[in-house]
C-alpha atoms as a PDB file:
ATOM      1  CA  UNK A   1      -3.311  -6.798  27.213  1.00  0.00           C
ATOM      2  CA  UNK A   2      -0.264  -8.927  27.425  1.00  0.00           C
ATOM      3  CA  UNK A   3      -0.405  -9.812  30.789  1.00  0.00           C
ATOM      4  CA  UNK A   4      -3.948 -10.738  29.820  1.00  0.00           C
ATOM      5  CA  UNK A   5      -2.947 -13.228  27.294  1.00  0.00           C
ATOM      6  CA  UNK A   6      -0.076 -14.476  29.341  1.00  0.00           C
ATOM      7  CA  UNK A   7      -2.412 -15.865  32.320  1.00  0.00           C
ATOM      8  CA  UNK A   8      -5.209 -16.879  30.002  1.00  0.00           C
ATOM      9  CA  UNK A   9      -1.897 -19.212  28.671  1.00  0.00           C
ATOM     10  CA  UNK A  10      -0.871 -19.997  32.073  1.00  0.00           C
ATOM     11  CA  UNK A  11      -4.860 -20.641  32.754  1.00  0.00           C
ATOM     12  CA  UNK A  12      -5.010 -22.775  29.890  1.00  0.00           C
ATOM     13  CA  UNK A  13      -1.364 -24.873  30.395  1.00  0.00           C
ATOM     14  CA  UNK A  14      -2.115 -25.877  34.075  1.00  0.00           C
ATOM     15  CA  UNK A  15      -5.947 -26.720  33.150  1.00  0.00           C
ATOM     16  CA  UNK A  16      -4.531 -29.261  30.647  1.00  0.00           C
ATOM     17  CA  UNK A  17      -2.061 -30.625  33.207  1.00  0.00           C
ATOM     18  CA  UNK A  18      -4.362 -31.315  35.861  1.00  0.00           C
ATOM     19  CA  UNK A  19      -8.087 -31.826  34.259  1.00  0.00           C
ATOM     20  CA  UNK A  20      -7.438 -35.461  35.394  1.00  0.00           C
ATOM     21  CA  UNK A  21      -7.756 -34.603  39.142  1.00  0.00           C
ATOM     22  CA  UNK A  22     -11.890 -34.492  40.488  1.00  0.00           C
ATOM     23  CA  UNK A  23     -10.536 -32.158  43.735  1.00  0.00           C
ATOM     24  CA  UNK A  24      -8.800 -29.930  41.546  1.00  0.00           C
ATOM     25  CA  UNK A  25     -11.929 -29.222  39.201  1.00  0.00           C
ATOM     26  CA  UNK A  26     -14.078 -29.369  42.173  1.00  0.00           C
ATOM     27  CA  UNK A  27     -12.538 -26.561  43.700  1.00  0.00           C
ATOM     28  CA  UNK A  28     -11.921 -24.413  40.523  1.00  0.00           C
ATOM     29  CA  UNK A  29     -15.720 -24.812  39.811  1.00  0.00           C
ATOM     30  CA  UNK A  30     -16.493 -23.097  43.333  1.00  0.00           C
ATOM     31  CA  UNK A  31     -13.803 -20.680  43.255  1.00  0.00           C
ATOM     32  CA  UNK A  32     -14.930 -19.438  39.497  1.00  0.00           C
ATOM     33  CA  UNK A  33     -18.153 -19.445  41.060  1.00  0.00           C
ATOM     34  CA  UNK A  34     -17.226 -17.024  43.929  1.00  0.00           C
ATOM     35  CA  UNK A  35     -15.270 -14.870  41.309  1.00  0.00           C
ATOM     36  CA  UNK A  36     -18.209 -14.234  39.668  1.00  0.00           C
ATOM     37  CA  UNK A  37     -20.203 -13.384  42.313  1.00  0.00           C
ATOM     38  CA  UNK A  38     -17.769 -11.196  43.683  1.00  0.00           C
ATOM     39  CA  UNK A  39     -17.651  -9.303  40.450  1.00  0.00           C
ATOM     40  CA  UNK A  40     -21.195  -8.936  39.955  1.00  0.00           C
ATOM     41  CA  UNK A  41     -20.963  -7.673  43.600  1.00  0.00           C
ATOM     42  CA  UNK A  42     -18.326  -4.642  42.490  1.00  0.00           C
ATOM     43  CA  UNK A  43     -20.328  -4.364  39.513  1.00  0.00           C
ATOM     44  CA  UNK A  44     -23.481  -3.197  41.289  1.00  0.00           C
ATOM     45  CA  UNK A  45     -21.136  -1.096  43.557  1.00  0.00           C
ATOM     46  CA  UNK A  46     -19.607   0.493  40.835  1.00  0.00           C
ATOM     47  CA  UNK A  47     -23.033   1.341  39.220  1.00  0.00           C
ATOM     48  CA  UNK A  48     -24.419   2.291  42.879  1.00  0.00           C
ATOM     49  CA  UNK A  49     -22.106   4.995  43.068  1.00  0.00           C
ATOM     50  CA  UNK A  50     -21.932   6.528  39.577  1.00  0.00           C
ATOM     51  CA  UNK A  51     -23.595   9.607  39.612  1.00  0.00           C
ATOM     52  CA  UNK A  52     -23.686   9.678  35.571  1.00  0.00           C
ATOM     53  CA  UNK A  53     -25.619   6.147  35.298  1.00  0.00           C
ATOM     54  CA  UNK A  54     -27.874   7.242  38.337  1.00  0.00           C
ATOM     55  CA  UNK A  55     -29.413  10.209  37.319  1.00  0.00           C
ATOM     56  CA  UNK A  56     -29.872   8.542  33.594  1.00  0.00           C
ATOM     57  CA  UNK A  57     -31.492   5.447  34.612  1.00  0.00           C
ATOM     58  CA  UNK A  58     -34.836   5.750  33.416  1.00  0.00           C
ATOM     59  CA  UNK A  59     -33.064   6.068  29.740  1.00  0.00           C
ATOM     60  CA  UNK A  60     -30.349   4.029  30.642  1.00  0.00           C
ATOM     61  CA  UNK A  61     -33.115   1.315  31.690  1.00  0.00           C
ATOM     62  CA  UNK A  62     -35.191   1.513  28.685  1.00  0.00           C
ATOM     63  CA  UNK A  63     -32.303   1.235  25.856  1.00  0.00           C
ATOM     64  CA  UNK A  64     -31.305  -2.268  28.805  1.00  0.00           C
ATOM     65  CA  UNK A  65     -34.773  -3.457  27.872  1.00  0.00           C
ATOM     66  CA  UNK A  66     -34.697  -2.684  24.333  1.00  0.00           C
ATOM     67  CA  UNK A  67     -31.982  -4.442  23.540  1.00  0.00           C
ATOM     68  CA  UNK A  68     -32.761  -7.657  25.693  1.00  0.00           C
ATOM     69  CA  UNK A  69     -35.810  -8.304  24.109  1.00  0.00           C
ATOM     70  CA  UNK A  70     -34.336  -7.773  20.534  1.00  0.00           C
ATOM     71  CA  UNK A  71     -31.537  -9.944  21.523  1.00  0.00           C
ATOM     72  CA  UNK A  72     -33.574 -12.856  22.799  1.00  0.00           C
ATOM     73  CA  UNK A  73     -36.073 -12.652  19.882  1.00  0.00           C
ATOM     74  CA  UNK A  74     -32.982 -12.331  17.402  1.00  0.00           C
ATOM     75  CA  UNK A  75     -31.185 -15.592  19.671  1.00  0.00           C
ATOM     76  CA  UNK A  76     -35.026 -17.601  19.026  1.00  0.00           C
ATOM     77  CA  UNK A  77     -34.865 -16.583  15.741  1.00  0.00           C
ATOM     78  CA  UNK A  78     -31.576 -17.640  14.640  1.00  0.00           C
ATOM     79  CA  UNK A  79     -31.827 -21.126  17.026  1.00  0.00           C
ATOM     80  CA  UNK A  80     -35.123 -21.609  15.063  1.00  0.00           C
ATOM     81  CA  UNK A  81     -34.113 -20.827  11.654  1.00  0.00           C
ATOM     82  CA  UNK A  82     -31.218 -23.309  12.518  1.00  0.00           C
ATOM     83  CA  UNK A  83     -33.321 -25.850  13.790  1.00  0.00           C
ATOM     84  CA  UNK A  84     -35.393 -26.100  10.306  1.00  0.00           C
ATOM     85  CA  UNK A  85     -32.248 -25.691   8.066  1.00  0.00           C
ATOM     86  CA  UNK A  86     -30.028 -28.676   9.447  1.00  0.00           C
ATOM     87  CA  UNK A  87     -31.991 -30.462  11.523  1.00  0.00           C
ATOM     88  CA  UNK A  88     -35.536 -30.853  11.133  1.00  0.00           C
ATOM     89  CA  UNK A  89     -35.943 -34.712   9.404  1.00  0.00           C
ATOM     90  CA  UNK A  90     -37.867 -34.483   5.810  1.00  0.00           C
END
């Protein structure tokens, strides 16, 4: 967890040094970009060859379901319910 924290740090400390330079962000945009793809790449591998996850899917994929829809009724909820509290004009 420490080393964690220390390159978040380091992350943060050379961001704020160079978030002046257009190339630099530039080419941290793409790069973060490829990360991510890359791990949702091994992600999918990972799941592809779990034996555990395969053979549970169908319940697996229902509770996935379950709790997307609650989450983006709960998210429209909230965002509405926020929306009408602070920023609706009366």
């Amino acid at each position: 967890m420490i080393t964690v924290l220390l390159l978040m740090t380091a992350g943060i400390f050379i961001g704020w040094i160079l978030h002046s330079k257009n190339k630099f962000l530039i080419i941290t945009e793409n790069l973060t970009t490829w990360a991510i793809y890359a791990l949702l790449f091994m992600l999918g591998v990972s799941v592809g060859t779990n034996e555990k996850i395969l053979t549970n899917f169908g319940k697996i994929g229902f509770q996935a379901i379950a709790l997307t829809l609650f989450a983006v009724f709960g998210s429209i909820l909230l965002a509405w319910l926020t929306y009408f509290l602070f920023f609706k004009k009366r």
